[in-house]
Protein backbone atom coordinates (compact mmCIF):
# COMPACT_ATOMS: atom_id res chain seq x y z
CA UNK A 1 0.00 0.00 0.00
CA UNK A 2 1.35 3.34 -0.74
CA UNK A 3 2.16 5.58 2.29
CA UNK A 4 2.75 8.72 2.93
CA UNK A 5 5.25 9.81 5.95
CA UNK A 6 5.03 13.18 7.88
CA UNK A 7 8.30 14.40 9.20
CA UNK A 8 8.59 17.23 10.81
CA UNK A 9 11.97 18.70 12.59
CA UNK A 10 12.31 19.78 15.51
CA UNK A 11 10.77 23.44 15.92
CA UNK A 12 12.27 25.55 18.79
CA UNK A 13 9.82 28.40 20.25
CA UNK A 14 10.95 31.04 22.45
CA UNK A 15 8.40 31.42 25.45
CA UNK A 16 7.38 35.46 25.56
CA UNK A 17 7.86 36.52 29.22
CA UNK A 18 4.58 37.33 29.41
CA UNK A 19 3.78 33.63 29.11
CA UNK A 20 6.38 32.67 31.70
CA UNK A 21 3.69 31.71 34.55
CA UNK A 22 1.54 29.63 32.03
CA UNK A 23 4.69 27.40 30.89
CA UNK A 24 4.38 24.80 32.99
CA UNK A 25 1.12 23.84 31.96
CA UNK A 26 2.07 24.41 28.19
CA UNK A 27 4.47 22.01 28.90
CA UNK A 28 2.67 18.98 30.21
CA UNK A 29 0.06 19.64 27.66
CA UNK A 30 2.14 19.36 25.05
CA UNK A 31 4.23 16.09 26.37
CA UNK A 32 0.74 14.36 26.63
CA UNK A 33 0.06 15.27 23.45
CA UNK A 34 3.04 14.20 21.43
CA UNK A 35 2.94 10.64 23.96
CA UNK A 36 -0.29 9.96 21.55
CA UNK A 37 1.25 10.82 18.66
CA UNK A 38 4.09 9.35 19.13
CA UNK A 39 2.66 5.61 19.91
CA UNK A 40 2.26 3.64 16.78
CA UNK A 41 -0.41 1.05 18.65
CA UNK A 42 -2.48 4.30 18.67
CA UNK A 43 -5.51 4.25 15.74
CA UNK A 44 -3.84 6.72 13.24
CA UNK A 45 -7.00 9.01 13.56
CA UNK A 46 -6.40 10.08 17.58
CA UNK A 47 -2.26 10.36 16.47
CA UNK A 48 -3.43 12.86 13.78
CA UNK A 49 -5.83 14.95 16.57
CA UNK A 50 -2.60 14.71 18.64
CA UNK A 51 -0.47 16.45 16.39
CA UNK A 52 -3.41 19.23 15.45
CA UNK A 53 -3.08 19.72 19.15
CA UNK A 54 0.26 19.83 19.05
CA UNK A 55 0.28 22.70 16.62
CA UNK A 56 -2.52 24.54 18.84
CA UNK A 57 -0.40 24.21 21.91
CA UNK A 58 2.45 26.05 20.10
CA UNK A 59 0.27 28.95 19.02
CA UNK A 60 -0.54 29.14 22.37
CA UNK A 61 3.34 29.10 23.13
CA UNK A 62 4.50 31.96 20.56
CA UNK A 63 1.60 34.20 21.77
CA UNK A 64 -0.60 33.91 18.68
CA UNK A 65 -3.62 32.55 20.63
CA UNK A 66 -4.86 33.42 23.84
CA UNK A 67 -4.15 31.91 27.46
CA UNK A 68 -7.92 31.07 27.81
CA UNK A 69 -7.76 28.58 25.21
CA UNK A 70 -5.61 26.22 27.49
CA UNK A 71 -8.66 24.92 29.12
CA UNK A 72 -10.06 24.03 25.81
CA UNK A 73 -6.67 22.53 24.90
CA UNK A 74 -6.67 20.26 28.00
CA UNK A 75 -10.14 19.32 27.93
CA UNK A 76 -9.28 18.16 24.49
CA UNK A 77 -6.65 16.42 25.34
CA UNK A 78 -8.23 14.48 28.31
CA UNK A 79 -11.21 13.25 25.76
CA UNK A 80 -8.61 12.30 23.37
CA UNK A 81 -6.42 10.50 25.75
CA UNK A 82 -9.94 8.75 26.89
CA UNK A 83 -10.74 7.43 23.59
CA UNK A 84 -7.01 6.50 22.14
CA UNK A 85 -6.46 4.74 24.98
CA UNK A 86 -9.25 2.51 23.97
CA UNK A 87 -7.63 1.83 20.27
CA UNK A 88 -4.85 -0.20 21.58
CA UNK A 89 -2.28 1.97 23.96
């Protein structure tokens, strides 16, 4: 079957010091999110959520969207760390 591979390098964003006291919690967002897409046993549809996530969290990071999202973010994340687990992690 043809395939097609995503690779993305390594992408190095430099926390605004106004975002200082939210970095923690950036952080562990975005570690739970790459843990999904990371695992191959994962159904390929929650690994590709993970990574849109992944690209939210660093908007979120540079300063292009706002703080408030990061309870959207994380309720995301705990729904789609709920249903990937039940696809084989």
């Amino acid at each position: 079957m043809p395939e097609i591979r995503i690779r993305i390098k390594p992408l190095t964003i430099c926390i605004p010091d106004e975002r200082l006291a939210i970095y923690e919690r950036i952080k562990t967002a975005l570690g739970r999110a790459e843990a999904i897409a990371n695992d191959r046993r994962i159904d390929i549809k929650y690994r590709l959520e993970a990574l849109r996530l992944i690209a939210y969290i660093g908007q979120v990071m540079a300063g292009v969207l706002k703080d408030a999202q990061l309870d959207e973010i994380d309720s995301r994340l705990r729904k789609l760390e709920e249903e990937a687990g039940g696809s084989g992690a």
